[in-house]
C-alpha atoms as a PDB file:
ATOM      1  CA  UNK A   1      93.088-163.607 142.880  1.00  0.00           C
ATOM      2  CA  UNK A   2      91.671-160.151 141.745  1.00  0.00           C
ATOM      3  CA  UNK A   3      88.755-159.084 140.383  1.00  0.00           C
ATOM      4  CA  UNK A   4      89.770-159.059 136.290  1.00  0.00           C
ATOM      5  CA  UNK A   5      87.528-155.795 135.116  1.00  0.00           C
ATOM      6  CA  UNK A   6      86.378-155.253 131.673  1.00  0.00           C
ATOM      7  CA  UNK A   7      87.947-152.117 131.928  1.00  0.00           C
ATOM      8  CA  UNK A   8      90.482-149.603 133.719  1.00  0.00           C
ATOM      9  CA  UNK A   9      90.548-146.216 133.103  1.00  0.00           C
ATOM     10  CA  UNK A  10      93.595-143.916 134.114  1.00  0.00           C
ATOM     11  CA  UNK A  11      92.221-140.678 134.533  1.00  0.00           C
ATOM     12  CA  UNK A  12      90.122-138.707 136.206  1.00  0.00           C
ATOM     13  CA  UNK A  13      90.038-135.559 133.739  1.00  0.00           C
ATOM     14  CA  UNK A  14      87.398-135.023 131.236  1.00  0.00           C
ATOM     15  CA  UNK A  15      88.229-137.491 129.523  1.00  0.00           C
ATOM     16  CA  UNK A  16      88.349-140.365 131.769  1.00  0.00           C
ATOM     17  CA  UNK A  17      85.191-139.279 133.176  1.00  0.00           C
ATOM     18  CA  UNK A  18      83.627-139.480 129.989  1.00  0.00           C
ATOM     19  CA  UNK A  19      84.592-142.603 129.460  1.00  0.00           C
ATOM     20  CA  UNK A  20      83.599-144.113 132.662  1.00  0.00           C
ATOM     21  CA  UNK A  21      79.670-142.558 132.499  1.00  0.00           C
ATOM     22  CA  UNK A  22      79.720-144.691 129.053  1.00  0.00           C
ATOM     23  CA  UNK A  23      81.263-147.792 130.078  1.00  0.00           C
ATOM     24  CA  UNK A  24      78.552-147.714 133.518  1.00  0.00           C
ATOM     25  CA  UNK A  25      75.818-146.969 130.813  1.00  0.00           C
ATOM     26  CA  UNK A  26      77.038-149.874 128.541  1.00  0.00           C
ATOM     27  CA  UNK A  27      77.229-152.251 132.063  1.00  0.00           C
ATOM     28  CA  UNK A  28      80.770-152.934 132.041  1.00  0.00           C
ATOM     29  CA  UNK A  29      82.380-153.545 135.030  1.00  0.00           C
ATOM     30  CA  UNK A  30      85.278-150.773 135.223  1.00  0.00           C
ATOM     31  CA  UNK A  31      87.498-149.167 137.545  1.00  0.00           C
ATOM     32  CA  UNK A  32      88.393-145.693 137.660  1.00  0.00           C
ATOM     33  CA  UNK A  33      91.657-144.397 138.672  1.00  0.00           C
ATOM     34  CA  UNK A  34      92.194-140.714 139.379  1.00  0.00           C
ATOM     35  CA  UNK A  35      91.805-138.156 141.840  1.00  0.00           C
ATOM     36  CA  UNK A  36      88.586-137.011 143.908  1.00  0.00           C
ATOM     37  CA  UNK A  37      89.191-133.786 142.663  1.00  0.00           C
ATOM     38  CA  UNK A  38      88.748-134.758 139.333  1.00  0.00           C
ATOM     39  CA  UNK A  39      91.804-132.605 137.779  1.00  0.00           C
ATOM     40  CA  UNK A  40      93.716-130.017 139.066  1.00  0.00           C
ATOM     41  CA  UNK A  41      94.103-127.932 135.426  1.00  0.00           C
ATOM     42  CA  UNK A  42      89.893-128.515 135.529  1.00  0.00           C
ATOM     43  CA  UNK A  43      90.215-126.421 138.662  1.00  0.00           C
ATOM     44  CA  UNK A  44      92.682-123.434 138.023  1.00  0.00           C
ATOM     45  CA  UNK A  45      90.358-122.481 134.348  1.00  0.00           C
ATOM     46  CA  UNK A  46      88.966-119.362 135.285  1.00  0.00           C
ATOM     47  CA  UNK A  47      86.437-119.354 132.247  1.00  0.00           C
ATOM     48  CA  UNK A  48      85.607-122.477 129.897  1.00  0.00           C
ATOM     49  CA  UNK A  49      83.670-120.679 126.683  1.00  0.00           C
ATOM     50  CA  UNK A  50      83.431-123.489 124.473  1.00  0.00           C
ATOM     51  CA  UNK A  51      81.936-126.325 126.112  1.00  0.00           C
ATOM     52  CA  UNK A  52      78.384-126.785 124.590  1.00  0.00           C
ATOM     53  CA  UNK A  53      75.746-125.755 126.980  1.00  0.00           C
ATOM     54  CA  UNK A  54      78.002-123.848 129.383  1.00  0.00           C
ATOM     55  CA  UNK A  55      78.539-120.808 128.214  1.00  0.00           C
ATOM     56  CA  UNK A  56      81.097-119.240 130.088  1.00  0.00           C
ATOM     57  CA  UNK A  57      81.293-121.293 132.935  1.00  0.00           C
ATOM     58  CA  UNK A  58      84.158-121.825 135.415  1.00  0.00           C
ATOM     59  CA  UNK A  59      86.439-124.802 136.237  1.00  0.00           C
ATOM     60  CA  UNK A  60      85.153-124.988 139.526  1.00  0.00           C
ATOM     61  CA  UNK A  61      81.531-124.578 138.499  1.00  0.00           C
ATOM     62  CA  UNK A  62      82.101-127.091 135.713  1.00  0.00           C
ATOM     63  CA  UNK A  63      84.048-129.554 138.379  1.00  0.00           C
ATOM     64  CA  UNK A  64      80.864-129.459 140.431  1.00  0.00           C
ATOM     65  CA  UNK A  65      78.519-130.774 137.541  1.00  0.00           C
ATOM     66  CA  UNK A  66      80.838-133.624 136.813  1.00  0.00           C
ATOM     67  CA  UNK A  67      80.861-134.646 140.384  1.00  0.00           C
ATOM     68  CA  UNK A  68      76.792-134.306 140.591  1.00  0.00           C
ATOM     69  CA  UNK A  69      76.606-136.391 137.519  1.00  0.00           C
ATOM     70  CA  UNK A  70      79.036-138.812 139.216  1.00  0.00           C
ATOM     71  CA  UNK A  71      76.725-139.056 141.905  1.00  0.00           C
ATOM     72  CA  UNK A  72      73.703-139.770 140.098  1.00  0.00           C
ATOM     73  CA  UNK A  73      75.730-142.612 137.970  1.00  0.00           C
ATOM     74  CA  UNK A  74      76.816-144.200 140.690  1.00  0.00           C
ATOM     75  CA  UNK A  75      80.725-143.906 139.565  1.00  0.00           C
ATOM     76  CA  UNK A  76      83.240-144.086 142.199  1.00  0.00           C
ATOM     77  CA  UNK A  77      86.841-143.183 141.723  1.00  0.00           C
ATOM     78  CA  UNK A  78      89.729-145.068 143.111  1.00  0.00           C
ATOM     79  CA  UNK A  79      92.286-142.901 144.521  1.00  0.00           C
ATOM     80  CA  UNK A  80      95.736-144.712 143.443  1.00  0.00           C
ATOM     81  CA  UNK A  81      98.038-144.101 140.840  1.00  0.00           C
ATOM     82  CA  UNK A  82      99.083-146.197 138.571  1.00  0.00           C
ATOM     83  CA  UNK A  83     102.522-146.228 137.893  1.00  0.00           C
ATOM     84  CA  UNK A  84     103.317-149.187 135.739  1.00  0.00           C
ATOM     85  CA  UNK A  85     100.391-151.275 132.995  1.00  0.00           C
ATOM     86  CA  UNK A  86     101.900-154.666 131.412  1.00  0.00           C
ATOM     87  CA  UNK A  87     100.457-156.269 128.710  1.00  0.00           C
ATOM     88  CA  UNK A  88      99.757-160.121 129.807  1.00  0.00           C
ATOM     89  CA  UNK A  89      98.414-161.348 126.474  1.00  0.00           C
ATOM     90  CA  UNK A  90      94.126-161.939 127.756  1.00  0.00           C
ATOM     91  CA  UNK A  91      94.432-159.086 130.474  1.00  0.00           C
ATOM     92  CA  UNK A  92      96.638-155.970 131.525  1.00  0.00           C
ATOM     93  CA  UNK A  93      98.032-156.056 134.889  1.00  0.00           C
ATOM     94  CA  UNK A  94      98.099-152.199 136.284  1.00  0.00           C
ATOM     95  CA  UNK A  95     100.794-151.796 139.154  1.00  0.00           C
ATOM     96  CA  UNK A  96     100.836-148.900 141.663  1.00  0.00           C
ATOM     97  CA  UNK A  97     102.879-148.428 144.818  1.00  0.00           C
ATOM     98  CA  UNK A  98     100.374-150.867 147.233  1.00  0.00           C
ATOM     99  CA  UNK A  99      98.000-152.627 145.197  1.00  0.00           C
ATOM    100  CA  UNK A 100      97.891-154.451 141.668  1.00  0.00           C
ATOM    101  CA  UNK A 101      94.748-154.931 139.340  1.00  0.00           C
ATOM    102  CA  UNK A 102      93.562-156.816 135.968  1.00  0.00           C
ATOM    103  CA  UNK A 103      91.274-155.803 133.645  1.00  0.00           C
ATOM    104  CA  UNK A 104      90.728-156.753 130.063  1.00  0.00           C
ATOM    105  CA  UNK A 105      90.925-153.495 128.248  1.00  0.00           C
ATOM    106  CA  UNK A 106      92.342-150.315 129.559  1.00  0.00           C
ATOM    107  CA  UNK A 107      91.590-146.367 128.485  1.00  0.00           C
ATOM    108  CA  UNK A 108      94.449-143.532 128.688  1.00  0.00           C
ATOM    109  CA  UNK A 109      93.221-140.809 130.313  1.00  0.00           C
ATOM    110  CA  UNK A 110      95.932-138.894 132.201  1.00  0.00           C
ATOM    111  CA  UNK A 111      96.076-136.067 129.843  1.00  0.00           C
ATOM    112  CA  UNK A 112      99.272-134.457 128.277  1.00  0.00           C
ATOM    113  CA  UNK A 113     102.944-134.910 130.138  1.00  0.00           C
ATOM    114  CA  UNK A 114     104.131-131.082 129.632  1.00  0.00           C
ATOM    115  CA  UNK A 115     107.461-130.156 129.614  1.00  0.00           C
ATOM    116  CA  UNK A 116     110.355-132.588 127.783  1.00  0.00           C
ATOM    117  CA  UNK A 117     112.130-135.076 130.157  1.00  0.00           C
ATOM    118  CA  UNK A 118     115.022-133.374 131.791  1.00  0.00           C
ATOM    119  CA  UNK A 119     118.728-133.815 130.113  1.00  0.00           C
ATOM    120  CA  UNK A 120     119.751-137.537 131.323  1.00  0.00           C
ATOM    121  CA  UNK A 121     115.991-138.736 132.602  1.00  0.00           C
ATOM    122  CA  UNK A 122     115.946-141.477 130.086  1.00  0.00           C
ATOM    123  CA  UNK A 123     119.271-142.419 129.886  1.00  0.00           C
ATOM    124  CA  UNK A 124     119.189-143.094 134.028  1.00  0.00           C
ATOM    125  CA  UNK A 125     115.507-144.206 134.141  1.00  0.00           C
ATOM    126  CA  UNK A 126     116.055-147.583 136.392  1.00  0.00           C
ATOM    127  CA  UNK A 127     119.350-145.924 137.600  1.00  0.00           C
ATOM    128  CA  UNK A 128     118.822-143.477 140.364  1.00  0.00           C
ATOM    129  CA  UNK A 129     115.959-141.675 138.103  1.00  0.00           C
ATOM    130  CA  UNK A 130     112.034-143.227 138.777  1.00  0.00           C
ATOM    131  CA  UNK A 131     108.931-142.044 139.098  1.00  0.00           C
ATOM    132  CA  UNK A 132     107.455-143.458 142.239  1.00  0.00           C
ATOM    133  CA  UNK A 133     109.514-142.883 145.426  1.00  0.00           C
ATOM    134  CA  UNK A 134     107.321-145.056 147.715  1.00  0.00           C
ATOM    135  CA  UNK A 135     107.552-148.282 145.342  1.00  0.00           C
ATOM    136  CA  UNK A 136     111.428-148.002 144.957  1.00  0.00           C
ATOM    137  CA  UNK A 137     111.893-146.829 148.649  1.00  0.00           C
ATOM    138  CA  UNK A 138     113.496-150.002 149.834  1.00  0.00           C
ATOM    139  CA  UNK A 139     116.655-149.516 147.658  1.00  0.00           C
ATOM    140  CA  UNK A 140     117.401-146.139 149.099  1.00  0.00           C
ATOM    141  CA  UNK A 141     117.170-147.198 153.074  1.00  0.00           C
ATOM    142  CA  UNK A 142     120.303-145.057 154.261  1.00  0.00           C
ATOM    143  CA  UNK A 143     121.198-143.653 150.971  1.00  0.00           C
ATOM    144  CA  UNK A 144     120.279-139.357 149.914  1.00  0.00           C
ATOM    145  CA  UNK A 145     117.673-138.936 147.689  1.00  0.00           C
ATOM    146  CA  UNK A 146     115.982-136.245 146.056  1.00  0.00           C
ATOM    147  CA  UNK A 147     112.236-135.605 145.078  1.00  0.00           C
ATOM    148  CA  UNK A 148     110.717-132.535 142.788  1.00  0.00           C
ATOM    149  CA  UNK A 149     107.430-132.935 142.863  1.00  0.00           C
ATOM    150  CA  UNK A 150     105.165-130.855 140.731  1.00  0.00           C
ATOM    151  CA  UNK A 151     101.761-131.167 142.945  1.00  0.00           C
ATOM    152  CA  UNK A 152     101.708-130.486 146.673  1.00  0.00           C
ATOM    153  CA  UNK A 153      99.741-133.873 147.365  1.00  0.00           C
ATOM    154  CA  UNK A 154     103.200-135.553 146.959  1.00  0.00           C
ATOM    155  CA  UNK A 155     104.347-134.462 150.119  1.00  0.00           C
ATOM    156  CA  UNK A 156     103.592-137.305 151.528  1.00  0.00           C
ATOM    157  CA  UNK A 157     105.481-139.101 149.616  1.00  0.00           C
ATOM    158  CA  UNK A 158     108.142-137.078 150.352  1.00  0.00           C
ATOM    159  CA  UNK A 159     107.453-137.886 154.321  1.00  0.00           C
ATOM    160  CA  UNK A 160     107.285-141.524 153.984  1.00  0.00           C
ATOM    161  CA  UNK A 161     110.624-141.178 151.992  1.00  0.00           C
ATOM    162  CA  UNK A 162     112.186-139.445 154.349  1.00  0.00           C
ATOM    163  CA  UNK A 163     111.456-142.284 156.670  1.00  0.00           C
ATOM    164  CA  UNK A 164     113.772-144.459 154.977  1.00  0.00           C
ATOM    165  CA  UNK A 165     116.261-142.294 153.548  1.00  0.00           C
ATOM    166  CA  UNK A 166     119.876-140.761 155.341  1.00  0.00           C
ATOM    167  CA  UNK A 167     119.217-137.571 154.009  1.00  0.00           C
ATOM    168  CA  UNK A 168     115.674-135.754 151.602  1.00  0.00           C
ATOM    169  CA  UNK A 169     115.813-133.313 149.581  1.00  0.00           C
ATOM    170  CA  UNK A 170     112.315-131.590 148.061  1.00  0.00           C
ATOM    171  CA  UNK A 171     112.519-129.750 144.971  1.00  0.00           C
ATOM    172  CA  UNK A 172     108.813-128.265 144.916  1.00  0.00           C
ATOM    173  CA  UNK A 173     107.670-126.983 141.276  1.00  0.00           C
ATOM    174  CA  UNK A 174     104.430-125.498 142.892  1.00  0.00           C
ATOM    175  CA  UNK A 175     103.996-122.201 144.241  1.00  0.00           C
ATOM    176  CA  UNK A 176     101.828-122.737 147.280  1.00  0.00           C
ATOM    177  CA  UNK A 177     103.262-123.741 150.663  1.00  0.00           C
ATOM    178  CA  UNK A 178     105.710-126.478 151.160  1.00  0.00           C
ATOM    179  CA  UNK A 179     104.586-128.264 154.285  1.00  0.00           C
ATOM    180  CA  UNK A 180     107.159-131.482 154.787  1.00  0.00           C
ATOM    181  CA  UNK A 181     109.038-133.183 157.978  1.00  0.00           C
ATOM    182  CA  UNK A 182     111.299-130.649 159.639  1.00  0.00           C
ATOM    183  CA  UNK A 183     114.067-133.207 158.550  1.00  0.00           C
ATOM    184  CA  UNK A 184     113.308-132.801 154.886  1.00  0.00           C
ATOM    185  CA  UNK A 185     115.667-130.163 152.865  1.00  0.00           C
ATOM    186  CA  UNK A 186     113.542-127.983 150.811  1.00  0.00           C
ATOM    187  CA  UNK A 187     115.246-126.500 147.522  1.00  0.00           C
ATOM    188  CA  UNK A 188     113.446-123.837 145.888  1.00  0.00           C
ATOM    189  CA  UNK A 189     115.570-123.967 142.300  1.00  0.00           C
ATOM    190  CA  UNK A 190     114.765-124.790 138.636  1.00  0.00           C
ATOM    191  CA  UNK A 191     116.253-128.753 138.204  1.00  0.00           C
ATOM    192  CA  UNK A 192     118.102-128.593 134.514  1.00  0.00           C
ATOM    193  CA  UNK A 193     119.856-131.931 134.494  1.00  0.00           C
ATOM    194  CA  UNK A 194     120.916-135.209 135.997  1.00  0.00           C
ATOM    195  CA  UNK A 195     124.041-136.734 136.106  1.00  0.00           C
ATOM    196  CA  UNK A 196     125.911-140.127 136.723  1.00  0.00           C
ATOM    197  CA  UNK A 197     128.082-142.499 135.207  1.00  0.00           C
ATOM    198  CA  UNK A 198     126.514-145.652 135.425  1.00  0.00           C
ATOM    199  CA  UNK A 199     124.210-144.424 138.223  1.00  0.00           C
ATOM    200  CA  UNK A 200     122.807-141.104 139.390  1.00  0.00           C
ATOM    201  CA  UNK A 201     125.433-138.937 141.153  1.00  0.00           C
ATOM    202  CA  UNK A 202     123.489-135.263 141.198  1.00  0.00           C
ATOM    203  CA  UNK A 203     121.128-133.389 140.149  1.00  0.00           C
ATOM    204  CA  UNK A 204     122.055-130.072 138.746  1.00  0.00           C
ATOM    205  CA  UNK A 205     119.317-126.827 139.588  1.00  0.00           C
ATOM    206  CA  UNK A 206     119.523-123.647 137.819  1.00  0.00           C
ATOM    207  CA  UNK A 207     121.976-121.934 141.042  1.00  0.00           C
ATOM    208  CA  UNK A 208     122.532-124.989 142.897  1.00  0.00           C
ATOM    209  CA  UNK A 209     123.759-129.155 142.730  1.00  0.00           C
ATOM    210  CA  UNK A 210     122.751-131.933 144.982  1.00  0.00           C
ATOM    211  CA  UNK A 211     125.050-134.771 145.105  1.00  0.00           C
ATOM    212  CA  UNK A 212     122.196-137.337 145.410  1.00  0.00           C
ATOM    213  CA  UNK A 213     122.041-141.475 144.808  1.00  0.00           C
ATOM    214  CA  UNK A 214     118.918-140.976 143.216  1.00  0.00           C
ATOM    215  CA  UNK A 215     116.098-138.636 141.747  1.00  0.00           C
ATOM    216  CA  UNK A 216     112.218-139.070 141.520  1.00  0.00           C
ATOM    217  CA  UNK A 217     110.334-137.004 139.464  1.00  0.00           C
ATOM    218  CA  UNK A 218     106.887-136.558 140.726  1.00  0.00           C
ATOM    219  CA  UNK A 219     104.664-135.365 137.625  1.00  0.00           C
ATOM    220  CA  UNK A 220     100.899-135.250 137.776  1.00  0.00           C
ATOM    221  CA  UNK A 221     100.997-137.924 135.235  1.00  0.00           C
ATOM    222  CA  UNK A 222     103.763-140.832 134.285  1.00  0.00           C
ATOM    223  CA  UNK A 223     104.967-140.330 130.505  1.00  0.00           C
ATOM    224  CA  UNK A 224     102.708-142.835 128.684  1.00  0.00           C
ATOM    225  CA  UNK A 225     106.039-144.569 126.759  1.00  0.00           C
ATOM    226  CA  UNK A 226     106.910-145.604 130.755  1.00  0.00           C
ATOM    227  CA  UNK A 227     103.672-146.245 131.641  1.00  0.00           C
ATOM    228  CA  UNK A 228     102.885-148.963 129.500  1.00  0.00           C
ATOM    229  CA  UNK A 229     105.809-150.230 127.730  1.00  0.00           C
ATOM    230  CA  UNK A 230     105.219-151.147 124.083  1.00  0.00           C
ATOM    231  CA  UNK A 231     103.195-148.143 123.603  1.00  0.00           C
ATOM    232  CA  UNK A 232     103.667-146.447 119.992  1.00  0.00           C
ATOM    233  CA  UNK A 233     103.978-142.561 120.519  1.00  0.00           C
ATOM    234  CA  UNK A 234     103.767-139.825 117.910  1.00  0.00           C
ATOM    235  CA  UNK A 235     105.761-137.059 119.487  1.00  0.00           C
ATOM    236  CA  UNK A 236     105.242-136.790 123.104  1.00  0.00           C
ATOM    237  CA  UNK A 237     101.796-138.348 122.056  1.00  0.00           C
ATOM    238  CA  UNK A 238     100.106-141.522 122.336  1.00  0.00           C
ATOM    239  CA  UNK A 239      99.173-142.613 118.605  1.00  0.00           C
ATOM    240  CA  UNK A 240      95.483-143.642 117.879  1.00  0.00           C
ATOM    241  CA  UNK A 241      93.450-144.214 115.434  1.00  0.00           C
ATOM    242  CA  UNK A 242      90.022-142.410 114.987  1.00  0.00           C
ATOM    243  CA  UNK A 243      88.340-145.276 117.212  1.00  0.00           C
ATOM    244  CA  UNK A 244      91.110-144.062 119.897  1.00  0.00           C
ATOM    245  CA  UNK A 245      92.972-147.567 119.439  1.00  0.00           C
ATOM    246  CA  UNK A 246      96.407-147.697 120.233  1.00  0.00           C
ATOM    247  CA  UNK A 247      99.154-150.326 118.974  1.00  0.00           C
ATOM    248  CA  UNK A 248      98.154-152.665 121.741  1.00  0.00           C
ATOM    249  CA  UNK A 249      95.510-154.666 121.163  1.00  0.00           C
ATOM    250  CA  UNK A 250      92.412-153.642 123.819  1.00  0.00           C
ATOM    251  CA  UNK A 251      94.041-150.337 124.759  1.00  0.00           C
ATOM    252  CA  UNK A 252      92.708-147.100 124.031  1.00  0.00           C
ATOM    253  CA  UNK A 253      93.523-143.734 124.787  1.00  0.00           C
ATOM    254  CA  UNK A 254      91.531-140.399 124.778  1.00  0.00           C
ATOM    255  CA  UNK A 255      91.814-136.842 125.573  1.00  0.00           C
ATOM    256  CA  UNK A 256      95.309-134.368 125.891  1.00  0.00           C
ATOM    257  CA  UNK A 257      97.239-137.320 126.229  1.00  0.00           C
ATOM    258  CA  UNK A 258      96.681-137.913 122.342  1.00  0.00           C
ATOM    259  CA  UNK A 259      97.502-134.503 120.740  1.00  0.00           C
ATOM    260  CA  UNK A 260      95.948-130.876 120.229  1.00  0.00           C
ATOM    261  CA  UNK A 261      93.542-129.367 120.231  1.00  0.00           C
ATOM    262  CA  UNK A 262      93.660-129.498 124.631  1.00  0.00           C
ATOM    263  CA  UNK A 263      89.900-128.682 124.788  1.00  0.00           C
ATOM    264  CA  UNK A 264      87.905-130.353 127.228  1.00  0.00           C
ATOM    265  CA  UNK A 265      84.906-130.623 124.552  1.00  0.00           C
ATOM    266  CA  UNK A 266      87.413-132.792 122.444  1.00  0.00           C
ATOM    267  CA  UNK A 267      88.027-134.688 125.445  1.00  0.00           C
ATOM    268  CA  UNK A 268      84.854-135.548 126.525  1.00  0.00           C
ATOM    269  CA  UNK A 269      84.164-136.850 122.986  1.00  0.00           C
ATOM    270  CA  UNK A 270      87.022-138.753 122.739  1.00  0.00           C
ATOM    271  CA  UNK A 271      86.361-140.347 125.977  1.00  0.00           C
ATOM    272  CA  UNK A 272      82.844-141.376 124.735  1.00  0.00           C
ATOM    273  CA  UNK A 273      84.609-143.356 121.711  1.00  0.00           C
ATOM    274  CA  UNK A 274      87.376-144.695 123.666  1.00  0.00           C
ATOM    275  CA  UNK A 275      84.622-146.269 125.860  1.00  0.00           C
ATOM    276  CA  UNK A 276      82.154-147.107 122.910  1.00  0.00           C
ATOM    277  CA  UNK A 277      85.584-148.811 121.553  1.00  0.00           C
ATOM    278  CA  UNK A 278      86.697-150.609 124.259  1.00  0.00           C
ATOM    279  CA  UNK A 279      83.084-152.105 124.509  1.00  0.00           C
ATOM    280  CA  UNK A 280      83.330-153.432 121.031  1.00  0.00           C
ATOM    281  CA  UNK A 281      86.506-155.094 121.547  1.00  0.00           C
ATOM    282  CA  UNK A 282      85.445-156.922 124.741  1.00  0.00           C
ATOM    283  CA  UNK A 283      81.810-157.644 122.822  1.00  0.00           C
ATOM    284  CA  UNK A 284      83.790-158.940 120.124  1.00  0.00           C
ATOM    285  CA  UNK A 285      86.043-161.162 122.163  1.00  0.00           C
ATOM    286  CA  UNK A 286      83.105-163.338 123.790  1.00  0.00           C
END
């Protein structure tokens, strides 16, 4: 059986960090999903001019004080993404492509989806359209499938896909190099729509159409109404409350992911209550 944690946080922006320092300090045990990098937009912000304290600092400046205070915490971050959180009643159970987890309470951290889904996502989600190639892989042995990815660290993905697959193709949506197996198909075009009838049958670009058995779409972070199903959304927003509850009971969410302004101040105090919230409801539960 698993280790059950008190809680899981998904995120390793602002937010999620925030929330993590908080849960160590209140001596929960937690687990922290997210990426050793911290976050990618964190990264690419030239100047930050409104976080208290730092007066015009730079992502990558900032990035480097998170990790130090990381360090001294003692707060490790486990590099696997979760794809899929149920709702068991006591627990969650969080699913990603190798492993599986349980914790009592979870925190939303993967900041804001951008972009709306394209035209027929959600009406072939399950059908040809998903958003983890390696989990699904197994139906697609010998069959074409097609990946857009929006971060280069999916290329391997992509590779292991290609393992499996008749024929790849890669639909980057990042500008820097595309380095994939010579026997993937790389497609430099804007993807508008997906089609089918009961199933995927292509995926229409902007100059271009692959004929295709099925498409995954490869965002930085899963849209939270697919990531845990149940979840009560206000726009392309996860609703809370000013505690950072959500509908379900014991899961919180903090951060971009729950609506403007996307500042990382906000975040950072939003990830403080999420945590301070989460620790109530487990306190209140014993």
């Amino acid at each position: 059986m698993s280790e059950r944690y008190d809680i899981a946080i998904i995120g390793s922006g602002v937010a999620g960090l925030s929330a993590a320092l908080n849960a160590k300090i209140r001596k929960k045990s937690f687990i922290l999903f997210g990426n050793e990098e911290l976050s990618t937009k964190l990264v690419k912000a030239s100047q930050i001019n409104n976080y208290l304290g730092f007066p015009g600092i730079s992502g990558k400046d900032m990035q480097e004080h998170f990790k130090e205070h990381l360090k001294d915490m003692d707060v490790s971050i486990t590099e696997d993404k979760i794809t899929t959180i149920y709702n068991m009643g006591e627990y969650y159970s969080l699913m990603s492509k190798d492993n599986f987890y349980e914790a009592k309470t979870i925190i939303l951290a993967t900041g804001v989806n951008f972009g709306k889904p394209f035209k027929g996502e959600e009406e072939f989600l399950g059908s040809g359209v998903g958003y983890c190639a390696t989990c699904d892989a197994p139906l697609y042995r010998d069959k074409i499938v097609t990946i857009i990815a929006y971060n280069k660290h999916e290329e391997a993905e992509a590779n292991f896909m290609a393992t499996v697959a008749k024929k790849l193709y890669y639909v980057p949506m990042y500008k820097e190099e595309v380095e994939v197996d010579e026997s993937i198909e790389i497609v430099r075009d804007t993807p508008v729509e997906i089609v089918g009838d009961t199933i995927v049958k292509k995926l229409v670009c902007k100059n271009t159409e692959i004929e295709t058995d099925g498409v995954f779409i490869l965002r930085d972070s899963t849209p939270p109404a697919q990531l845990v199903p149940g979840l009560k959304l206000d726009g392309n927003h996860v609703e809370v409350d000013r505690l950072m509850k959500t509908n379900l009971p014991g899961c919180f969410a903090c951060g971009d992911i729950v609506g403007v302004p996307y500042q990382y101040i906000k975040a950072a105090g939003e990830g403080n209550i999420a945590a301070l919230s989460a620790v109530s409801y487990l306190d209140s539960k014993k």
